[in-house]
PDB file of N, CA and C in Angstrom:
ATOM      1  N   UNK A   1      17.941  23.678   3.047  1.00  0.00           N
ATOM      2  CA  UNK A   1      18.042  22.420   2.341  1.00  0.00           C
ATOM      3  C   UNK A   1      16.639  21.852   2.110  1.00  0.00           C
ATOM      4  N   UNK A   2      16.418  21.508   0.845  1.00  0.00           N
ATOM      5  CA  UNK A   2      14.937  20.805   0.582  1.00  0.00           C
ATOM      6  C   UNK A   2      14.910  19.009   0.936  1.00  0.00           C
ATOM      7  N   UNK A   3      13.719  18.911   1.368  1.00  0.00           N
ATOM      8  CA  UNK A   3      13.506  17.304   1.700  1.00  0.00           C
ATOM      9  C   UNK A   3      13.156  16.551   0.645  1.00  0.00           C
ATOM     10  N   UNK A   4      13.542  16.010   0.137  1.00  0.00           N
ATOM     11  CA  UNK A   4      13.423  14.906  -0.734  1.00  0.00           C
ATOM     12  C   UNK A   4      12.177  13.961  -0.660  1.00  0.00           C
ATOM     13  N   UNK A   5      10.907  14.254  -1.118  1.00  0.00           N
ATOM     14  CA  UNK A   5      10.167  12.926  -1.668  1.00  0.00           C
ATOM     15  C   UNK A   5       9.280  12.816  -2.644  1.00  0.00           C
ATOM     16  N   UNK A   6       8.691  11.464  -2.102  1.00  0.00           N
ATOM     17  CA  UNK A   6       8.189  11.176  -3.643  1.00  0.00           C
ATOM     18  C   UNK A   6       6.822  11.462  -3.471  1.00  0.00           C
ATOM     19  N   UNK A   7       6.214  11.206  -4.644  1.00  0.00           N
ATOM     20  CA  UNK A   7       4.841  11.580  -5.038  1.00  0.00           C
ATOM     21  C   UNK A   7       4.087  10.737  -5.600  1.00  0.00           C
ATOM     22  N   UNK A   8       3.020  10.155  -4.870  1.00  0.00           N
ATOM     23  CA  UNK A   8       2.477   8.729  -5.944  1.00  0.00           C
ATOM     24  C   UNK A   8       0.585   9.777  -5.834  1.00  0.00           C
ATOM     25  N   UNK A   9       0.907   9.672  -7.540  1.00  0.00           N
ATOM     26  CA  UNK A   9      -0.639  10.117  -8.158  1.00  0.00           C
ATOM     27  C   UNK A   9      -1.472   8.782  -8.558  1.00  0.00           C
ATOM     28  N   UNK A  10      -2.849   9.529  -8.081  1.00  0.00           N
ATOM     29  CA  UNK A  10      -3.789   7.807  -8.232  1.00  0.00           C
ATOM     30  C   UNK A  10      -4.736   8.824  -9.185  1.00  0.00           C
ATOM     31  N   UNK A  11      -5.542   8.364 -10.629  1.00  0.00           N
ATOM     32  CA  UNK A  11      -6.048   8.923 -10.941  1.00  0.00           C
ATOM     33  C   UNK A  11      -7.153   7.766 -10.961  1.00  0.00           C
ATOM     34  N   UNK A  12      -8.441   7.744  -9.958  1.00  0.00           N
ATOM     35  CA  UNK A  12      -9.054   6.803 -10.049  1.00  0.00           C
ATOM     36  C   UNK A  12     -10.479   7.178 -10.601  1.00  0.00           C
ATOM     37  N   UNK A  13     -10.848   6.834 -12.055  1.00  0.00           N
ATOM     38  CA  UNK A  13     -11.509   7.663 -12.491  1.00  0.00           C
ATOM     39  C   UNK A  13     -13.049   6.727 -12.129  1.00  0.00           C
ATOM     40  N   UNK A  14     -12.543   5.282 -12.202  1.00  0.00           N
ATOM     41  CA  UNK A  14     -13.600   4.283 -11.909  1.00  0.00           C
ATOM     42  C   UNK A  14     -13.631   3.552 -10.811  1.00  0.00           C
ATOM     43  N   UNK A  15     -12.788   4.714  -9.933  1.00  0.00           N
ATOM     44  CA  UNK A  15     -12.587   3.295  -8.334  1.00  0.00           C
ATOM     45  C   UNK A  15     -11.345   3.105  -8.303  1.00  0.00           C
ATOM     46  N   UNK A  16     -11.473   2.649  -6.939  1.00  0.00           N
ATOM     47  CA  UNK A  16     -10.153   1.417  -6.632  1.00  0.00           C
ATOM     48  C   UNK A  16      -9.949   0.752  -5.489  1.00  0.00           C
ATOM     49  N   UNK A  17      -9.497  -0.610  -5.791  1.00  0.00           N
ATOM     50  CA  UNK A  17      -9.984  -0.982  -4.840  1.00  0.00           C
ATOM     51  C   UNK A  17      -8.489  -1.139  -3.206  1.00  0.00           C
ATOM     52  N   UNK A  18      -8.958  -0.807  -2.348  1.00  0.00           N
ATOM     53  CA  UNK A  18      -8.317  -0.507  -1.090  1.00  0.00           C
ATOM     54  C   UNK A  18      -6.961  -1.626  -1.166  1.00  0.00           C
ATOM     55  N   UNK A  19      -7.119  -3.114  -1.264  1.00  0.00           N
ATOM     56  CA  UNK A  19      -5.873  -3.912  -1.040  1.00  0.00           C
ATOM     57  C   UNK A  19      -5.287  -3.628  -2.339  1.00  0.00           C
ATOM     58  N   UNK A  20      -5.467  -3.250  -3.465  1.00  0.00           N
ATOM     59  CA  UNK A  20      -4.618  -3.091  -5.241  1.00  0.00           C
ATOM     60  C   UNK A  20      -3.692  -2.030  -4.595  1.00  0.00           C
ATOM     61  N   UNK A  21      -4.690  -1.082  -3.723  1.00  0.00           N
ATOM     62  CA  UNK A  21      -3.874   0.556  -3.927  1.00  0.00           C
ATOM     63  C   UNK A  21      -2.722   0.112  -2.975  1.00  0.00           C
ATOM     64  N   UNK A  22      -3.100  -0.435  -1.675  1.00  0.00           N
ATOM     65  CA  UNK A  22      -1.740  -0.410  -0.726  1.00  0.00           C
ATOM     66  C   UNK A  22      -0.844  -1.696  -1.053  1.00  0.00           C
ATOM     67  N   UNK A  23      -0.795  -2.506  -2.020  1.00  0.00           N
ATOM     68  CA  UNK A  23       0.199  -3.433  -3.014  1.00  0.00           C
ATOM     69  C   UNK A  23       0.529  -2.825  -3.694  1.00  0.00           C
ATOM     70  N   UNK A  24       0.304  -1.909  -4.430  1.00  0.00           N
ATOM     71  CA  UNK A  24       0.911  -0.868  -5.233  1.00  0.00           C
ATOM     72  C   UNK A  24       2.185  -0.024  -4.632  1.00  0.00           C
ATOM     73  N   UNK A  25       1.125   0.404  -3.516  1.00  0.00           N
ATOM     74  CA  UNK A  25       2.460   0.872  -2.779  1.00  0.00           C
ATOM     75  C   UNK A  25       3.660   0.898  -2.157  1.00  0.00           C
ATOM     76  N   UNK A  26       3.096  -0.635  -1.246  1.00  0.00           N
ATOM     77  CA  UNK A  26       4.170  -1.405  -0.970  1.00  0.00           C
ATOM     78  C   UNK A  26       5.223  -1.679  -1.674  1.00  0.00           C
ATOM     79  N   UNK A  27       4.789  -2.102  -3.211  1.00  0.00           N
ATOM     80  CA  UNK A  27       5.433  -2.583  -4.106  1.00  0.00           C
ATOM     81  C   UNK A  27       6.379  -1.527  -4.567  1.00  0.00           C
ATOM     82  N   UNK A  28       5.987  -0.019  -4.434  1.00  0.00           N
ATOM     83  CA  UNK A  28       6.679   0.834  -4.786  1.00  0.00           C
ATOM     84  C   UNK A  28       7.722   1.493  -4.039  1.00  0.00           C
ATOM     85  N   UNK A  29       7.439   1.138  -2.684  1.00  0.00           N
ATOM     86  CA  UNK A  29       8.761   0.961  -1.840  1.00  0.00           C
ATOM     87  C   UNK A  29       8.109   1.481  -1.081  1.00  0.00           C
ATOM     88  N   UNK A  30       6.682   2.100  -0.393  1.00  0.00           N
ATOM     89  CA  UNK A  30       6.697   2.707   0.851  1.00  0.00           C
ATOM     90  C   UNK A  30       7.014   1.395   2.204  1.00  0.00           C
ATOM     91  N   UNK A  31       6.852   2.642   3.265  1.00  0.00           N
ATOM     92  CA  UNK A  31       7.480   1.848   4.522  1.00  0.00           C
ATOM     93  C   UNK A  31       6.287   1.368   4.770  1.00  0.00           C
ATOM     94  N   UNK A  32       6.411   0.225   5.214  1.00  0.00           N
ATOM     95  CA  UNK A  32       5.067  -0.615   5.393  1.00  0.00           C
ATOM     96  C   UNK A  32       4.473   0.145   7.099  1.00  0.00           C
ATOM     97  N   UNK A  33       5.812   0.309   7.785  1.00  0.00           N
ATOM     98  CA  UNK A  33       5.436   0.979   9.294  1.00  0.00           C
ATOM     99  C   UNK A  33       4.712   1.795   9.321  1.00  0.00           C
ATOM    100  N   UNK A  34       5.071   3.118   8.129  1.00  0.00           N
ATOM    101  CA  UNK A  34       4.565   4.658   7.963  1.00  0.00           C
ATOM    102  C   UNK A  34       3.359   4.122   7.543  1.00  0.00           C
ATOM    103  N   UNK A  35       2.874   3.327   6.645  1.00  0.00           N
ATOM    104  CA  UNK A  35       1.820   3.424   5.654  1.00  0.00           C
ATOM    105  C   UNK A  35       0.296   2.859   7.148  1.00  0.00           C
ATOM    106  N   UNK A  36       1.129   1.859   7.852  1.00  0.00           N
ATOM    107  CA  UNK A  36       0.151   1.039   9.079  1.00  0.00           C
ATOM    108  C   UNK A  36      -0.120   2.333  10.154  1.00  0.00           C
ATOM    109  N   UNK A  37       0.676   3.367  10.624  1.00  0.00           N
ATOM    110  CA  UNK A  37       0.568   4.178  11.386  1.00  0.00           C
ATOM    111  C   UNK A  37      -0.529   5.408  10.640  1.00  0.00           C
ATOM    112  N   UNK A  38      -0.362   5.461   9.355  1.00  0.00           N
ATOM    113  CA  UNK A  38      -1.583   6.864   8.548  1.00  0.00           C
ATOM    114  C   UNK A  38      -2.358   6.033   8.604  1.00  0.00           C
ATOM    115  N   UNK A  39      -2.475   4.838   8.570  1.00  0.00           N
ATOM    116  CA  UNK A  39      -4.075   4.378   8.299  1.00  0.00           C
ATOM    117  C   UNK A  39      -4.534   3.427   9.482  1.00  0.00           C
ATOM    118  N   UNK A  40      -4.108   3.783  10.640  1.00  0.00           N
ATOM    119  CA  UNK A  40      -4.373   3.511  11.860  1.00  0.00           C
ATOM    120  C   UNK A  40      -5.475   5.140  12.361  1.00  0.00           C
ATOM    121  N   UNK A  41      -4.639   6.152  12.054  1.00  0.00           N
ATOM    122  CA  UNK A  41      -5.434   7.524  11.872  1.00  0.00           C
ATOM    123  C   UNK A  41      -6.927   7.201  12.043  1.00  0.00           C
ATOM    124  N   UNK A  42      -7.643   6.359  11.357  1.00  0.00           N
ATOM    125  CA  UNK A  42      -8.913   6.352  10.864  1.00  0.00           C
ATOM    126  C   UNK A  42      -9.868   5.573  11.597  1.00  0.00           C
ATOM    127  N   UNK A  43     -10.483   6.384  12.051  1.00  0.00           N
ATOM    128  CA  UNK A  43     -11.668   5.719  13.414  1.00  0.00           C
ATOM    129  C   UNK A  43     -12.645   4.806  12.663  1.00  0.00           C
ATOM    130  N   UNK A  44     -11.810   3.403  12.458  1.00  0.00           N
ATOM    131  CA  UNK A  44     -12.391   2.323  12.346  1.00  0.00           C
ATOM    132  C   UNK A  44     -11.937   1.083  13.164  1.00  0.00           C
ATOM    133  N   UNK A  45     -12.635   0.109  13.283  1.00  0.00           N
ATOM    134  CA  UNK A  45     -11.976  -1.243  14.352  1.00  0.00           C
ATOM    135  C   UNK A  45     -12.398  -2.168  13.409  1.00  0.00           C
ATOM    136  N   UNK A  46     -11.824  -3.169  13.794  1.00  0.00           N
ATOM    137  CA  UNK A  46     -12.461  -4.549  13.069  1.00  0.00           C
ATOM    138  C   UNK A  46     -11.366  -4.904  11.813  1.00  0.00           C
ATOM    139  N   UNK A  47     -10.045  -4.383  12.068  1.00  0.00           N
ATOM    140  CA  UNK A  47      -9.188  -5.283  10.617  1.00  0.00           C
ATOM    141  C   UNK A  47      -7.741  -4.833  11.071  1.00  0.00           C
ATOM    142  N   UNK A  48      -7.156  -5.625  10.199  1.00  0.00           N
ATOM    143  CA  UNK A  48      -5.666  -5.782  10.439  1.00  0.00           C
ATOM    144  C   UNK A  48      -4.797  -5.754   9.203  1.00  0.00           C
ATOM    145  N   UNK A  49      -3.695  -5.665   9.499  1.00  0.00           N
ATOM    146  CA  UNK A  49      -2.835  -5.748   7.997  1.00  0.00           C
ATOM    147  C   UNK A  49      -1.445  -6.232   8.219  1.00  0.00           C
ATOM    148  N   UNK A  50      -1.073  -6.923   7.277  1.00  0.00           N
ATOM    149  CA  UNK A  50       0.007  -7.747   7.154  1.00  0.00           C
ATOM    150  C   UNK A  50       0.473  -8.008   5.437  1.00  0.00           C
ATOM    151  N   UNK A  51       2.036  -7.952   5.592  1.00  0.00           N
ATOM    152  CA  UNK A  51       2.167  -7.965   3.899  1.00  0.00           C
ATOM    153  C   UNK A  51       3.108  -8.905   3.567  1.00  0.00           C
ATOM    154  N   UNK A  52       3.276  -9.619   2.428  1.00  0.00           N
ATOM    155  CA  UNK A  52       3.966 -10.677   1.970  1.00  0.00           C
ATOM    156  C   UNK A  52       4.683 -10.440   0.614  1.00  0.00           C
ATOM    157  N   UNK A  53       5.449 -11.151   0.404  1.00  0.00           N
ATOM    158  CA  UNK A  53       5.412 -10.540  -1.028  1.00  0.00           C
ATOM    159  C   UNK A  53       6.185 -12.063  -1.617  1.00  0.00           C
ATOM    160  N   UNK A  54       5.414 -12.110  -2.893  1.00  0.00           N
ATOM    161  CA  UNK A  54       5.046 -13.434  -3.783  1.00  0.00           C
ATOM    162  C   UNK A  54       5.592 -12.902  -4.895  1.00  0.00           C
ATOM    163  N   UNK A  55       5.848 -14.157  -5.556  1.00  0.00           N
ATOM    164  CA  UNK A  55       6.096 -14.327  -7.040  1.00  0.00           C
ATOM    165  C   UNK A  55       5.559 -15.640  -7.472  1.00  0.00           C
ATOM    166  N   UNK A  56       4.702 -15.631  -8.623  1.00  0.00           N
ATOM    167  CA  UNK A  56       3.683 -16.428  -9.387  1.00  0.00           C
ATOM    168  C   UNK A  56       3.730 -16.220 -10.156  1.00  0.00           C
ATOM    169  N   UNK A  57       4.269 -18.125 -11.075  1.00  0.00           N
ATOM    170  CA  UNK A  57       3.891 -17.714 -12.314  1.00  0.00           C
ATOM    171  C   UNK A  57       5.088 -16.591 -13.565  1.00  0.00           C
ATOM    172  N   UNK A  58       5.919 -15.517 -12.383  1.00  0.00           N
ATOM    173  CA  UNK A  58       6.768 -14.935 -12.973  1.00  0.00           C
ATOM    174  C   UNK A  58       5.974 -13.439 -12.971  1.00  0.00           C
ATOM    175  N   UNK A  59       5.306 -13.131 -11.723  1.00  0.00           N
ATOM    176  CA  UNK A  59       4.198 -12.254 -11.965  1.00  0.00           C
ATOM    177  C   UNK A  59       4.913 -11.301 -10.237  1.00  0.00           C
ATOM    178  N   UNK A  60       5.197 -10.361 -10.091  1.00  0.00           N
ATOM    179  CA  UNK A  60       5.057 -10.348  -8.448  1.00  0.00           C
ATOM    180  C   UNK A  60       4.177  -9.980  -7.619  1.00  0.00           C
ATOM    181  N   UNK A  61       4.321 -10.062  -6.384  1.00  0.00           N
ATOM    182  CA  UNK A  61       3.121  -9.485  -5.960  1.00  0.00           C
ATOM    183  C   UNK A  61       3.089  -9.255  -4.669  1.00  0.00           C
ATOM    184  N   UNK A  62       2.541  -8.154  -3.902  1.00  0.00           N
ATOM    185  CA  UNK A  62       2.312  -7.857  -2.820  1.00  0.00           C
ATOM    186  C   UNK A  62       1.022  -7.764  -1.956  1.00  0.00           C
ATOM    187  N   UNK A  63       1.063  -8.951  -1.077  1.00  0.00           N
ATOM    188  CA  UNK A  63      -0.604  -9.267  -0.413  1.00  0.00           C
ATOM    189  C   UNK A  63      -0.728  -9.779   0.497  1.00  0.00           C
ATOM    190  N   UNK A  64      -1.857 -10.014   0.931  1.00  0.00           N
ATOM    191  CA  UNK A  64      -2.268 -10.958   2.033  1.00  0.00           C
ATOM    192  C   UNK A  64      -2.929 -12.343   1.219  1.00  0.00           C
ATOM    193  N   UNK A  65      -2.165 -13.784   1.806  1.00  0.00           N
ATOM    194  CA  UNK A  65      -2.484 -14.534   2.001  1.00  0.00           C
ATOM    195  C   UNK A  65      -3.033 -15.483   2.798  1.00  0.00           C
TER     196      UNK A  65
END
């Protein structure tokens, strides 16, 4: 039996910037748990993450406020 998932392509030809990409994602349904545990992976200290999700304006949005 094959596992089922998805595939998110970033073609960043000029950048991007770190909070757009993981609102993007969020927004696209990943698990906010999975996404905090891969990027815990990364031997850095000094930040945190937390997500909200807004509507402005008629606009939505996924961020830190």
């Amino acid at each position: 039996m094959r596992e089922e998932r998805t595939i998110a392509w970033f073609h960043c030809f000029a950048g991007i910037a770190g909070d757009m990409a993981l609102g993007a994602l969020f927004d696209a349904g990943a698990d906010f748990s999975s996404v905090l545990e891969l990027i815990r992976r990364v031997p850095l200290g000094g930040w945190d993450l937390d997500s909200k999700r807004r509507c402005a304006a008629g606009s939505r949005a996924a961020g830190r406020w």
